[in-house]
Protein backbone atom coordinates (compact mmCIF):
# COMPACT_ATOMS: atom_id res chain seq x y z
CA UNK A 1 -59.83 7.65 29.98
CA UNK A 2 -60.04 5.10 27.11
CA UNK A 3 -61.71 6.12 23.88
CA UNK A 4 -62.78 3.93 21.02
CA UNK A 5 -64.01 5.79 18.16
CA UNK A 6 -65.12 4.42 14.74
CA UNK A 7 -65.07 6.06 11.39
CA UNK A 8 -65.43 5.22 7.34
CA UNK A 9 -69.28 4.05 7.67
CA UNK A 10 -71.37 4.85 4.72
CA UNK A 11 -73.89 4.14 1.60
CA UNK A 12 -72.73 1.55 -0.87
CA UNK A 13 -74.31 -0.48 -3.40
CA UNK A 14 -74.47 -4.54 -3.13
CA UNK A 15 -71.30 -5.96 -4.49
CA UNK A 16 -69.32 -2.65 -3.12
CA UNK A 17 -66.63 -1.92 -0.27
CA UNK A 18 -65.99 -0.27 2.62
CA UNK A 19 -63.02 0.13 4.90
CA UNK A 20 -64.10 0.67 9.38
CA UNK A 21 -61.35 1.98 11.11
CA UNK A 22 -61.47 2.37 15.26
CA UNK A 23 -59.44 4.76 17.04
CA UNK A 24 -58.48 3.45 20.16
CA UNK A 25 -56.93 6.37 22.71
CA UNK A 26 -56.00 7.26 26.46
CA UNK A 27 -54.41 3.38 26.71
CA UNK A 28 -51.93 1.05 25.31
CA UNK A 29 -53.55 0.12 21.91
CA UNK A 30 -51.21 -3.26 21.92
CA UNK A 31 -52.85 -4.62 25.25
CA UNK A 32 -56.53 -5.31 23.80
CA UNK A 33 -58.04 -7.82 22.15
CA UNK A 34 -60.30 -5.92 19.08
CA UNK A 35 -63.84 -6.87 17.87
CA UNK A 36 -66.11 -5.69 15.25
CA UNK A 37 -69.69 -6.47 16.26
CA UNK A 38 -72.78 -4.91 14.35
CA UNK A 39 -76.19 -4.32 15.25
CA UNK A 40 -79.12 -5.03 12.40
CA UNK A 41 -81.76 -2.86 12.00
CA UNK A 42 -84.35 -4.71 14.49
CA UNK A 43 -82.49 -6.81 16.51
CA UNK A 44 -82.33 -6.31 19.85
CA UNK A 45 -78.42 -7.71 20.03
CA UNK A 46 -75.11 -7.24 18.80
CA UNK A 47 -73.30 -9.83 16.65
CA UNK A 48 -69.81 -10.06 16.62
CA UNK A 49 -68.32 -9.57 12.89
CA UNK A 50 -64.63 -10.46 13.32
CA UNK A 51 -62.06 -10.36 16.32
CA UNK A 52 -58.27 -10.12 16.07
CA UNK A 53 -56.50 -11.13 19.90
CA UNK A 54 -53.23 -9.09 20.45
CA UNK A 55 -50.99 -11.91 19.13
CA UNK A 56 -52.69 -11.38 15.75
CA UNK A 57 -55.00 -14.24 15.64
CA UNK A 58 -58.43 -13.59 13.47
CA UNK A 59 -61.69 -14.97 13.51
CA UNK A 60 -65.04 -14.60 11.47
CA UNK A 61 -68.44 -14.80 11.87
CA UNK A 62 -69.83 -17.91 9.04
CA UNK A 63 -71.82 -14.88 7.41
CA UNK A 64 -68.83 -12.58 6.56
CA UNK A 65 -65.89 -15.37 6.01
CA UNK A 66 -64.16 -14.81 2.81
CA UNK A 67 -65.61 -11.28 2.34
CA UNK A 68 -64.38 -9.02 5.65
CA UNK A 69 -60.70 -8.62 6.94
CA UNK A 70 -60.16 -7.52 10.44
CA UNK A 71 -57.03 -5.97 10.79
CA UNK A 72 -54.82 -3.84 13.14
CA UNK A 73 -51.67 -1.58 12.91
CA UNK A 74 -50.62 -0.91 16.62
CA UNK A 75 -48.48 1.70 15.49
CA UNK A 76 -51.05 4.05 15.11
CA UNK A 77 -53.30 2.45 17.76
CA UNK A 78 -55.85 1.88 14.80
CA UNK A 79 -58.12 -1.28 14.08
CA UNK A 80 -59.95 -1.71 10.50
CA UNK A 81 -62.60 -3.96 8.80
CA UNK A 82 -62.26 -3.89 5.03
CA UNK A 83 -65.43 -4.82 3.78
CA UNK A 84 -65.90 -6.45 0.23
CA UNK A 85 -68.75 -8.04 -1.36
CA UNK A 86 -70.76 -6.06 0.85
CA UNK A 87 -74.44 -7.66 0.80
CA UNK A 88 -78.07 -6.03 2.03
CA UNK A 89 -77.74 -8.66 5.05
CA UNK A 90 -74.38 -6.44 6.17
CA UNK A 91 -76.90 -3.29 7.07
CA UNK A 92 -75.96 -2.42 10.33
CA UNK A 93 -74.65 -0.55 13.20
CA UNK A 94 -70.68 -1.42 13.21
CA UNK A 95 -69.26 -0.80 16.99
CA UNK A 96 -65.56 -1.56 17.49
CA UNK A 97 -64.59 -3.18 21.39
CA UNK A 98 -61.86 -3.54 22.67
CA UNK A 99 -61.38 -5.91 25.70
CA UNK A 100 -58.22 -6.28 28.34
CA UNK A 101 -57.60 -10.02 27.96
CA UNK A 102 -58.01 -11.64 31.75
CA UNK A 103 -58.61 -8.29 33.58
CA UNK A 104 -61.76 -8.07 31.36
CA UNK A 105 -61.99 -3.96 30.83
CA UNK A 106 -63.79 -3.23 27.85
CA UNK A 107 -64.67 -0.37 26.09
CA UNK A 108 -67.13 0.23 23.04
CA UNK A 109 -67.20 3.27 20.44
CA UNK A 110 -70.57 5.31 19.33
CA UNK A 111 -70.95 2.93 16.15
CA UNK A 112 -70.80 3.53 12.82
CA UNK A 113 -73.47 2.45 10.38
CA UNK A 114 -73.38 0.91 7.62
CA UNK A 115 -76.11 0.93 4.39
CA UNK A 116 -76.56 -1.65 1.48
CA UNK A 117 -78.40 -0.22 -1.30
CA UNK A 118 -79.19 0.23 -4.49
């Protein structure tokens, strides 16, 4: 059975960082495409944040470019977000998916949330 869990959520002022990671186990890290996506307090749907296919390739969402780096080490079956510049906007839930390219299994952890505040 496949589990996705997140960690490294937290309180941190405007201007700060944080670092998601997602622990992906019971499956072949290396096989799935990984998203962030986030859920703001009061919206009904989930946003993706950043995605990173299993060749490596990365995309952003407009509202996090330059700021957020997805990343994964498939050594340790681990995917991060390393959040700078963090802004009040960037209050959310943070879930972590992971999708089987062309079969189209995917799985999603608990979240993680994430607070902007002074």
């Amino acid at each position: 059975q496949v589990q996705v869990v997140e960690s490294g959520g937290g309180l941190v002022q405007p201007g700060g960082s944080l670092r998601l990671s997602c622990k992906v186990s019971g499956s072949i890290f290396s096989i799935y495409d990984m998203a962030w996506y986030r859920q703001a307090p009061g919206k009904e749907q989930r946003e993706p944040v950043a995605v990173i296919t299993t060749s490596g390739t990365t995309n952003y969402a407009d509202s996090v470019k330059g700021r957020f780096t997805i990343s994964r080490d498939n050594s340790k079956d681990t995917l991060y977000l390393q959040m700078n510049s963090l802004k009040r906007e960037d209050t959310a839930v943070y879930y972590c998916n992971a999708e089987e390219p062309i079969i189209g299994n995917d799985y999603w952890g608990q979240g993680t949330q994430v607070t902007v505040s002074s």
